[in-house]
Protein backbone atom coordinates (compact mmCIF):
# COMPACT_ATOMS: atom_id res chain seq x y z
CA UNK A 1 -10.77 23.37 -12.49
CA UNK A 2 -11.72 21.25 -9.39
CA UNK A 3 -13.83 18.58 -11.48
CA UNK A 4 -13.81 17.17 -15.57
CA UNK A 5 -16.93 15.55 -16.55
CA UNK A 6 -15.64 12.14 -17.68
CA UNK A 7 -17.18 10.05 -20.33
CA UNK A 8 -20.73 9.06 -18.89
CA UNK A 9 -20.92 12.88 -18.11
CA UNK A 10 -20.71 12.63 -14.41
CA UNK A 11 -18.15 14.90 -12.50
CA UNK A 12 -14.56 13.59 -11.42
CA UNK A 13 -12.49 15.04 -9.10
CA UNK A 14 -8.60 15.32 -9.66
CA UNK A 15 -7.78 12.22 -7.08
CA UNK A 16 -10.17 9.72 -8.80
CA UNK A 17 -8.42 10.78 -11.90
CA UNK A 18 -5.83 9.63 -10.58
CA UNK A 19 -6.52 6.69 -9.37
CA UNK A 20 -8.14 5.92 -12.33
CA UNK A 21 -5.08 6.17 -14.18
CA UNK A 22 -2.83 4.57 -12.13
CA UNK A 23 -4.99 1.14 -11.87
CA UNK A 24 -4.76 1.56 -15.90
CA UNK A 25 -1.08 1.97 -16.35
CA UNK A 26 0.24 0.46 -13.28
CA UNK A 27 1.06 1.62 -9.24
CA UNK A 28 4.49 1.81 -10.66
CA UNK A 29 4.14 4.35 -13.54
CA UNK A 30 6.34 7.96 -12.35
CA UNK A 31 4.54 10.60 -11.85
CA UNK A 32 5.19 13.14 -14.50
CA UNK A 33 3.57 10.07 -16.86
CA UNK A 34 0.24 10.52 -14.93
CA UNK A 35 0.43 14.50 -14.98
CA UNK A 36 1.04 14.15 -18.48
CA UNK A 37 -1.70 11.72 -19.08
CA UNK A 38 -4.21 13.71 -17.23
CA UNK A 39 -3.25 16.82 -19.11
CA UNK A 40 -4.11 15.61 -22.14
CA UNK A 41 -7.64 14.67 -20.44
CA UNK A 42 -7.62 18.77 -19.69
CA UNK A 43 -7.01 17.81 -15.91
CA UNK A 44 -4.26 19.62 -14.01
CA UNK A 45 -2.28 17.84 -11.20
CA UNK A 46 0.96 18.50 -10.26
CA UNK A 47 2.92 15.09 -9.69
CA UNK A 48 3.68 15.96 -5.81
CA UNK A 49 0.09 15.20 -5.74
CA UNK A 50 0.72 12.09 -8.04
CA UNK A 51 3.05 10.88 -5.29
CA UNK A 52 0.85 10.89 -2.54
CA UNK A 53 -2.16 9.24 -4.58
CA UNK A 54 0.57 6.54 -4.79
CA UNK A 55 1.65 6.44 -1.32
CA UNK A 56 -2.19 6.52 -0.05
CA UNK A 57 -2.97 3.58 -3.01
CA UNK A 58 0.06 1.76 -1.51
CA UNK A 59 -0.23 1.85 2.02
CA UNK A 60 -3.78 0.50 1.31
CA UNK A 61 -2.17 -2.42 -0.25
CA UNK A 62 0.29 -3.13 2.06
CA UNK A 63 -1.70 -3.27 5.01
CA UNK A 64 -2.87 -6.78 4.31
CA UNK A 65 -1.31 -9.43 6.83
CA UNK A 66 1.08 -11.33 5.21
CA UNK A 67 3.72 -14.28 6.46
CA UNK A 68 6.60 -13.22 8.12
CA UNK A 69 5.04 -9.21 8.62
CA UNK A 70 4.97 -7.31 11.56
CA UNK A 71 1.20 -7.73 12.33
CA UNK A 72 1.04 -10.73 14.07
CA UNK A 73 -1.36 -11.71 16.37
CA UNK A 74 -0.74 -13.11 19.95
CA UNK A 75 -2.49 -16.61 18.93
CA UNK A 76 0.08 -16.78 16.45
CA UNK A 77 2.98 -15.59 18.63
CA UNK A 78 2.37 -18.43 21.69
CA UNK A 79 2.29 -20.48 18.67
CA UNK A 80 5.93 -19.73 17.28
CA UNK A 81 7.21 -19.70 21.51
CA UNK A 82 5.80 -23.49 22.01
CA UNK A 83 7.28 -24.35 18.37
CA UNK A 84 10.66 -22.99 19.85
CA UNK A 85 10.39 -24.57 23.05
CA UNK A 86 9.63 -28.00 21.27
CA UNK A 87 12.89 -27.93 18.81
CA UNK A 88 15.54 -26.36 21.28
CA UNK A 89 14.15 -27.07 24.37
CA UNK A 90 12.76 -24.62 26.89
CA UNK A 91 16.18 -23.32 28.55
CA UNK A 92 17.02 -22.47 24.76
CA UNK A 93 13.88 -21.46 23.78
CA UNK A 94 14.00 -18.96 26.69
CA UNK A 95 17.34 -17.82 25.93
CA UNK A 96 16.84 -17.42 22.71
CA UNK A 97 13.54 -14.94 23.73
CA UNK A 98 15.52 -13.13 26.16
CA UNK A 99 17.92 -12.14 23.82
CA UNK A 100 15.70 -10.66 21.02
């Protein structure tokens, strides 16, 4: 049973289902909930596939660039250096860089 017709009649696969029910109850609703939702839809998923839905629905979400992440950009790097090198000084600032 690769595909349930939902309510307009159109075929859904088990992934948008999903999806689908994890933007209605929340990213944070455990897994067995959603196999147990979608079971009562007549959709079988087993919740290791629940869990990666979740993972994939996440990592889309955290990939934005936020303050203080990991992704920044050189522009904003030379601008953090000079900000150091204005506050301690540059033999400071230098140290400082040397020893991260």
């Amino acid at each position: 049973m690769a595909k349930k017709a939902d309510e307009g009649g159109a075929k859904v696969n088990k992934s948008e289902a999903i999806r689908r029910v994890l933007t209605e109850m929340g990213i944070d609703t455990s897994p067995k909930v959603v196999v147990e939702r979608l079971a009562q839809e007549g959709i079988e998923v087993k919740a290791q596939v629940v869990s990666v839905m979740k993972g994939r629905m996440r990592g889309k979400a955290s990939k934005v660039q936020t303050p203080g992440s990991d992704n920044l950009n050189v522009v904003e790097l030379v601008a953090m250096a000079k900000t150091l090198k204005e506050q301690l000084g540059r033999e400071q600032a230098r140290k400082l860089i040397d020893t991260v």
